[in-house]
C-alpha atoms as a PDB file:
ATOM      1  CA  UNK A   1      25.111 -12.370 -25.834  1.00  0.00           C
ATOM      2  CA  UNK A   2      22.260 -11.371 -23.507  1.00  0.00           C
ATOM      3  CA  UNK A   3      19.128  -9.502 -24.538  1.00  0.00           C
ATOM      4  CA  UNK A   4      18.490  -6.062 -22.943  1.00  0.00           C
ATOM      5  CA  UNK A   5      14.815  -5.006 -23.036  1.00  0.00           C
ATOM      6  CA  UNK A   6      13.952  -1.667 -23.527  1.00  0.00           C
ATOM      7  CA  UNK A   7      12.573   0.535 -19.770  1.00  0.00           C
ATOM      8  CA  UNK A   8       8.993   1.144 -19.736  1.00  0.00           C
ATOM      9  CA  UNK A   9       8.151   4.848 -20.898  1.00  0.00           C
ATOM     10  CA  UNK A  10       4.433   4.755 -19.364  1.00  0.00           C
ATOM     11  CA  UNK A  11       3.768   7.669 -17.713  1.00  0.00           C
ATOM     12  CA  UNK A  12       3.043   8.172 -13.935  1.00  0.00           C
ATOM     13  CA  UNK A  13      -0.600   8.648 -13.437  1.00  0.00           C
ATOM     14  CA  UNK A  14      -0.961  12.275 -11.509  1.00  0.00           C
ATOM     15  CA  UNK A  15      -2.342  12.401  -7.739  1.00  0.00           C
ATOM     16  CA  UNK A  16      -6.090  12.389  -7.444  1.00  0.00           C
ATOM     17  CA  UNK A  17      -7.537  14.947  -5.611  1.00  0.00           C
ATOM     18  CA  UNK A  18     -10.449  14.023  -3.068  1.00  0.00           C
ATOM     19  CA  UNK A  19     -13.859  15.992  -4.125  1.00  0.00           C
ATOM     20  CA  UNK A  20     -14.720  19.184  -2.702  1.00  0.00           C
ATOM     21  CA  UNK A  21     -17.539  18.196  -0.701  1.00  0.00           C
ATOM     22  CA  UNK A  22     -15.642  15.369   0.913  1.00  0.00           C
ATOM     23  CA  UNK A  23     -14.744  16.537   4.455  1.00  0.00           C
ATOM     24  CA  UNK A  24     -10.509  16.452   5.122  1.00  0.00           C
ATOM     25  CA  UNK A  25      -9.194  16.305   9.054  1.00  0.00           C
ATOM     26  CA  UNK A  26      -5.416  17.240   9.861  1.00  0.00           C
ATOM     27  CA  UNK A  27      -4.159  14.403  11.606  1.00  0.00           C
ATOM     28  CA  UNK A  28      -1.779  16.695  13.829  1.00  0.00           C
ATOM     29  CA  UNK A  29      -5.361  18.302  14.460  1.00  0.00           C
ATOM     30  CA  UNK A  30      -6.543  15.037  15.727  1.00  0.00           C
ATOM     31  CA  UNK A  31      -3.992  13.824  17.321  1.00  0.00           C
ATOM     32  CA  UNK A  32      -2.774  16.297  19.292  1.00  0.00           C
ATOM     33  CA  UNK A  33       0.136  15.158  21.302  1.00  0.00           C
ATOM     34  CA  UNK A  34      -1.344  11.798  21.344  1.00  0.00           C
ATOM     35  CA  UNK A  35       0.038   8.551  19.619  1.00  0.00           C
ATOM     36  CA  UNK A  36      -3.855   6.873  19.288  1.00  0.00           C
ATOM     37  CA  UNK A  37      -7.079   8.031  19.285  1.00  0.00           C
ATOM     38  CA  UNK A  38     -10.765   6.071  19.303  1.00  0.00           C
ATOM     39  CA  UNK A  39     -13.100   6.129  16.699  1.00  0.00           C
ATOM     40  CA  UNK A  40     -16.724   5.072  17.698  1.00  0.00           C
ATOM     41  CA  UNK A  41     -18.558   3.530  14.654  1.00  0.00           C
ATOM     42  CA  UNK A  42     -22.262   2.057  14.447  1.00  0.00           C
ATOM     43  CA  UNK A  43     -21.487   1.112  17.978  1.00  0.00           C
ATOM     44  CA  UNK A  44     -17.751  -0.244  17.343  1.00  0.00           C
ATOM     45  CA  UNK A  45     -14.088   1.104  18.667  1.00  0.00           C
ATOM     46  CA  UNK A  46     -11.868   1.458  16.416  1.00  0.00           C
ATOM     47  CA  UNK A  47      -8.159   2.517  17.256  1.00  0.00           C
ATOM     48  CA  UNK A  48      -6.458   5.161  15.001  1.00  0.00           C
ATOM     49  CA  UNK A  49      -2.700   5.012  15.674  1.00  0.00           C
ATOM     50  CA  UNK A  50       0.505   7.130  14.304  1.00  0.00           C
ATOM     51  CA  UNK A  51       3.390   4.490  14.354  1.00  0.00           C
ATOM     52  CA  UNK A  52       6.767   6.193  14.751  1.00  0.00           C
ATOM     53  CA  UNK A  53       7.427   5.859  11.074  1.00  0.00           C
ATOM     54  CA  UNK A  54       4.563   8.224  10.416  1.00  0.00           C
ATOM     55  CA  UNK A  55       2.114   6.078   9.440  1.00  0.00           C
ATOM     56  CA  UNK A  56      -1.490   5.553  10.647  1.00  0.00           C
ATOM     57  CA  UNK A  57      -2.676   1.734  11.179  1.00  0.00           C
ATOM     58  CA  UNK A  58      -6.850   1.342  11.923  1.00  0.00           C
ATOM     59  CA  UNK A  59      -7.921  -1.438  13.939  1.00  0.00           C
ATOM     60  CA  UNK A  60     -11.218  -2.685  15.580  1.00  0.00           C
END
């Protein structure tokens, strides 16, 4: 006889929304028709890239 426990019934925590005052970018607005872009920081590149799943990766 096996044991069946019972499903957890926690509920999903809703989306949080970003604060007003924090500044939002489209990424279609960045992007362009581009794949990648370059992000300059503190003297740094950084590469912002859309992978064909739709996903962005950040690397130095």
């Amino acid at each position: 006889m096996s044991r069946t426990e019972p499903l957890s019934t926690a509920p999903t925590p809703a989306p949080q929304r970003p604060p007003a005052n924090v500044p939002q970018f489209d990424s279609h607005a960045l992007f362009g028709a581009a794949r990648e872009l370059l992000i300059r920081h503190d003297g740094a590149l950084y590469h912002l890239r859309l992978t064909r799943a739709g996903k962005l990766i950040l690397t130095k």
